[in-house]
Protein backbone atom coordinates (compact mmCIF):
# COMPACT_ATOMS: atom_id res chain seq x y z
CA UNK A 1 0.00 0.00 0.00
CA UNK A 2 2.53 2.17 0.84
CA UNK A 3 4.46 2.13 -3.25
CA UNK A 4 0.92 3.92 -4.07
CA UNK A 5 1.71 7.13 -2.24
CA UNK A 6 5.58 6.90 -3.91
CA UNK A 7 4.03 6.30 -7.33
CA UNK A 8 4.12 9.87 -9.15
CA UNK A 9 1.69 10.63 -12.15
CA UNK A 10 2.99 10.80 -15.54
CA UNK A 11 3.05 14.47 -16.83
CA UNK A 12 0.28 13.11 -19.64
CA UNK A 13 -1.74 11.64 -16.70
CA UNK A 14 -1.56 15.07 -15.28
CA UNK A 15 -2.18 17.61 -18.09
CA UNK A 16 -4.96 15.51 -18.76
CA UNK A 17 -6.40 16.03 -15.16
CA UNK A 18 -5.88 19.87 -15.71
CA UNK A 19 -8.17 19.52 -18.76
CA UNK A 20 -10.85 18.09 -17.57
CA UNK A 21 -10.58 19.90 -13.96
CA UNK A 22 -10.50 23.07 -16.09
CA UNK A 23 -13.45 22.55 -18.21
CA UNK A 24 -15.47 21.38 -15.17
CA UNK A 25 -14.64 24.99 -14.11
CA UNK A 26 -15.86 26.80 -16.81
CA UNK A 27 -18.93 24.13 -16.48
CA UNK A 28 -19.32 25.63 -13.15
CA UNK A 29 -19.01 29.07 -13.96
CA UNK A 30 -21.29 29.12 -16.44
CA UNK A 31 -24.08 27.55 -14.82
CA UNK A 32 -22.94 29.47 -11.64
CA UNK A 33 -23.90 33.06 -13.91
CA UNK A 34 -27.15 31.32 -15.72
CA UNK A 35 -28.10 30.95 -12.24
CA UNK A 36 -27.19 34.19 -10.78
CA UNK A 37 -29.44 35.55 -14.26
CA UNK A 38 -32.04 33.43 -13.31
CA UNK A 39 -32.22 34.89 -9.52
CA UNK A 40 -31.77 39.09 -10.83
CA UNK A 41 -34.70 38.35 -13.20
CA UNK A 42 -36.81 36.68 -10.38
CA UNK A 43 -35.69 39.88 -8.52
CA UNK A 44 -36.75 42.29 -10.98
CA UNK A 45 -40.06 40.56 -11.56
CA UNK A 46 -40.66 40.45 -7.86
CA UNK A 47 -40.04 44.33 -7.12
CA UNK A 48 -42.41 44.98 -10.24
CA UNK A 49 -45.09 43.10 -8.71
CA UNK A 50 -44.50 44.63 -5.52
CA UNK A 51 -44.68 47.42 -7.17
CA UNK A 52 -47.83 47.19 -9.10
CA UNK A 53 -49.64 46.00 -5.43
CA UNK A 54 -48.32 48.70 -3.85
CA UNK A 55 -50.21 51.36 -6.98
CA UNK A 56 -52.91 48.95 -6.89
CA UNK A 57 -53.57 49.32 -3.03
CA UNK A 58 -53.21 53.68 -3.71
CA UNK A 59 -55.93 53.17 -6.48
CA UNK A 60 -57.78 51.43 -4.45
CA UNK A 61 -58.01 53.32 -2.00
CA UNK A 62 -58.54 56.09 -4.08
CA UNK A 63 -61.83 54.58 -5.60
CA UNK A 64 -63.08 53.47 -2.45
CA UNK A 65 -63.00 57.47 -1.52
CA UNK A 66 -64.62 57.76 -4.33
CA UNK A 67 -67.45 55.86 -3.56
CA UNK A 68 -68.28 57.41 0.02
CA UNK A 69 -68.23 60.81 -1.91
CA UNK A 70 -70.83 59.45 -4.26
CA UNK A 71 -72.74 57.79 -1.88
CA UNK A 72 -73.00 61.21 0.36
CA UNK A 73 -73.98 62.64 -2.74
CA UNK A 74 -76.62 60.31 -3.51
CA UNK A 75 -77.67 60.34 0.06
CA UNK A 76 -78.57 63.84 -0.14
CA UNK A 77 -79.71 64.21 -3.48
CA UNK A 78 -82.42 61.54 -2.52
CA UNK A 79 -83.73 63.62 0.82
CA UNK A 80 -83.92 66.40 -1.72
CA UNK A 81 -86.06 64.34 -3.89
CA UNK A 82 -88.07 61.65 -1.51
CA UNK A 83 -87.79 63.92 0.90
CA UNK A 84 -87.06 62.19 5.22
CA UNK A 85 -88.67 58.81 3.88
CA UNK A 86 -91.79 59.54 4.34
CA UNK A 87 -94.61 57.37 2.31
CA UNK A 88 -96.80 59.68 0.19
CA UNK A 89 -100.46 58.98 1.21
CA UNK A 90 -103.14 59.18 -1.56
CA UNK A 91 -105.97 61.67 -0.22
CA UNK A 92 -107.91 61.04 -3.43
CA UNK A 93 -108.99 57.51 -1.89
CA UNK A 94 -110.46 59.21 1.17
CA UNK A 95 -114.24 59.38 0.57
CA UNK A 96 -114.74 62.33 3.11
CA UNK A 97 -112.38 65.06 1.65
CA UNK A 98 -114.56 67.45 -0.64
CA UNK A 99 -113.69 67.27 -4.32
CA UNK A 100 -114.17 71.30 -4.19
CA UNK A 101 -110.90 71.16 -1.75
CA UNK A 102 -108.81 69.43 -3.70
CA UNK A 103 -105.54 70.85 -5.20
CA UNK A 104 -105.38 71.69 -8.27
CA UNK A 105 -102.93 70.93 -10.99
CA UNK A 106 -99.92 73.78 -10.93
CA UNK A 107 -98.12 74.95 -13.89
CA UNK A 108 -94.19 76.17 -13.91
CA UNK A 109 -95.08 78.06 -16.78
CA UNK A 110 -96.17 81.23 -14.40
CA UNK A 111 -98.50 83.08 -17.28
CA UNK A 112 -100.54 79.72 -18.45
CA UNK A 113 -102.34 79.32 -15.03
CA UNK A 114 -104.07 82.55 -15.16
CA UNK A 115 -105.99 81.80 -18.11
């Protein structure tokens, strides 16, 4: 066991080793940077889509403002038109008001009603 230790490599034996140790290197290196690509692009991609959340949550929130401004508006606008939520009751179904007291018709156009 101990001649294998004493045995020396032949320099062919040797440059050949270099070779192929060398061109494992490059093998290395190369998928070494295809993987370091890989990983910046993943990076990139990543900070867009943060990115894009982060405009997504400021629209958002924008809109939602939005909204409660329209619904305040539509809020009032209907008490201006329905008035507190009060139902309308019919007097023309009541048999004891006097057709002589009922209102009568009014026109916007102020000179037609006259006549």
């Amino acid at each position: 066991m101990a001649d294998v230790f004493e045995k020396e490599g032949s320099p062919t034996q040797d440059a050949t080793y270099r070779e192929h140790l060398d061109r494992n290197w490059e093998a290395g290196n190369r998928k070494f940077a295809e993987l370091e690509g890989k990983v910046k692009n993943t990076e990139e991609k990543y900070q867009d889509i943060i990115g894009d959340q982060d405009s997504n949550d400021a629209d958002k929130k924008k809109k939602e403002e939005r909204i409660k401004a329209l619904e305040t508006q539509v809020a009032k606008l209907s008490l201006a038109v329905f008035g507190d939520g009060a139902t309308a009751v019919s007097i023309d179904d009541q048999n004891d008001i006097n057709n002589a007291k009922k209102a009568k018709g009014i026109s916007i156009d102020y000179d037609n009603d006259k006549r």
